[in-house]
Protein backbone atom coordinates (compact mmCIF):
# COMPACT_ATOMS: atom_id res chain seq x y z
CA UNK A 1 -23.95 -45.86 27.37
CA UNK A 2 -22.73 -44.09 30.23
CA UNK A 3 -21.49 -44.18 33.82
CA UNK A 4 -24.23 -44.94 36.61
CA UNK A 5 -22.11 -44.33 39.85
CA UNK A 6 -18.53 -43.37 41.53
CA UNK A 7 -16.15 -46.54 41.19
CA UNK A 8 -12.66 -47.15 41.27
CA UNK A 9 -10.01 -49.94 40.31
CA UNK A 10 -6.16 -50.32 40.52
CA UNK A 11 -3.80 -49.39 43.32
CA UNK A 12 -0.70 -46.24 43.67
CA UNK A 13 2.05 -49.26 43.59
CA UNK A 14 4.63 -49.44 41.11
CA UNK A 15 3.54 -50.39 37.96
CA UNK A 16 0.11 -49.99 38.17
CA UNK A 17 -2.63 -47.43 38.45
CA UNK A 18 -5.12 -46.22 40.08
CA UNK A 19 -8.37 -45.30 38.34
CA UNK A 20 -11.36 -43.30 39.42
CA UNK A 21 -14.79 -42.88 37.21
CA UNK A 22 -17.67 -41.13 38.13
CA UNK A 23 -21.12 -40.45 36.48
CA UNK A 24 -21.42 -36.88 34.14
CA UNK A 25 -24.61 -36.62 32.22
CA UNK A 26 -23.28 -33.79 29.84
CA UNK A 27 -19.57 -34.24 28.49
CA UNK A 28 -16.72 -36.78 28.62
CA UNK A 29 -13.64 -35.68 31.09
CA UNK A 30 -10.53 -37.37 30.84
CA UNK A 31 -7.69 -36.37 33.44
CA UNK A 32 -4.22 -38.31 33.42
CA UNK A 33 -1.44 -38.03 35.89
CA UNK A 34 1.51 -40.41 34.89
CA UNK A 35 4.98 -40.74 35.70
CA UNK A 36 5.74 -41.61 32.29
CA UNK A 37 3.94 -38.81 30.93
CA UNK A 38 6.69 -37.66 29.03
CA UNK A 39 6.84 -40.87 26.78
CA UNK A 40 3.94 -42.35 26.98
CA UNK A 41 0.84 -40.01 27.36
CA UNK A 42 -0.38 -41.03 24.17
CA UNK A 43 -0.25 -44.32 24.52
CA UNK A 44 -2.19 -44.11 27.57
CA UNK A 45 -4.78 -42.12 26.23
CA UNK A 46 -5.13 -44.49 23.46
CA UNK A 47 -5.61 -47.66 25.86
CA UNK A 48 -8.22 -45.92 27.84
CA UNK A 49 -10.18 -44.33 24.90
CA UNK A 50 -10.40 -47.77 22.88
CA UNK A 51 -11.75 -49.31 26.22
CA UNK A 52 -14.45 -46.47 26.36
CA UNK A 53 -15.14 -47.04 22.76
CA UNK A 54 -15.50 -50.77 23.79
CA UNK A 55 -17.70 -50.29 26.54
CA UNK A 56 -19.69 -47.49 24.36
CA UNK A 57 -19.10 -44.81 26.93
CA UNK A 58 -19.59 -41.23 25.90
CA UNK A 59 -19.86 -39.41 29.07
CA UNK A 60 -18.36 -39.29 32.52
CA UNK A 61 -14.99 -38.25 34.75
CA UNK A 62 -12.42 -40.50 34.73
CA UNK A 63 -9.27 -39.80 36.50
CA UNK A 64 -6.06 -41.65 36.36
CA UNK A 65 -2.92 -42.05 38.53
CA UNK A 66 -0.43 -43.59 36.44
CA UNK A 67 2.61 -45.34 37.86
CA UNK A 68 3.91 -46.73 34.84
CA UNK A 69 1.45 -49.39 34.08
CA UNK A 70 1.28 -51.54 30.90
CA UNK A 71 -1.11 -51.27 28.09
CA UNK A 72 -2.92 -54.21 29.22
CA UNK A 73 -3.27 -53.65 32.50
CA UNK A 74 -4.56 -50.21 31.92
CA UNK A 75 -7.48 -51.80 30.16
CA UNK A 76 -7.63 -54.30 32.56
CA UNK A 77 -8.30 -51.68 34.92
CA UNK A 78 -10.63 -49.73 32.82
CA UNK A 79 -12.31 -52.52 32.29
CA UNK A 80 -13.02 -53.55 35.95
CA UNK A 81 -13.79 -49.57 36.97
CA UNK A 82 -16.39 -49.74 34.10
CA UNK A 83 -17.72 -52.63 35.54
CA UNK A 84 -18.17 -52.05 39.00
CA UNK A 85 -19.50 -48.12 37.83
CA UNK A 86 -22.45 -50.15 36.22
CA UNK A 87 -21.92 -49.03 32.65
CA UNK A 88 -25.66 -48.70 31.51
């Protein structure tokens, strides 16, 4: 599947994040910028790469403004960007 136009979900408040896909027809580009990068990068990686892997989505830009959000609601907001991107 992939990623049919621009969408975003989340907000810049504490605790949450803010997340920003767009379509790419050739590769998959993942760019994080968390407050908590130090300690929890991977985790954060993990969350959103199991909810591409849910949604089946191989390609696409998806950028991420981290504010120290739990694992759920980074899927949560995954989830909703995918949505509203119309995952094909």
């Amino acid at each position: 599947m992939k990623i049919l136009k621009n969408a975003v979900a989340g907000t810049l408040e504490s605790s949450d994040l803010f997340i920003q896909i767009e379509p790419d027809e050739k590769e998959l580009t993942l760019e994080i910028d968390s407050v908590v990068a130090n300690q929890y990068m991977d985790a954060i990686r993990t969350a959103v790469l199991d909810t591409l892997k849910e949604f089946d989505v191989s390609t696409g830009k998806i950028f991420i403004k981290d504010k120290g959000a739990l694992d759920c609601v980074i899927r949560a907001r995954m989830e909703t960007a995918l949505k509203r991107g119309g995952v094909e």
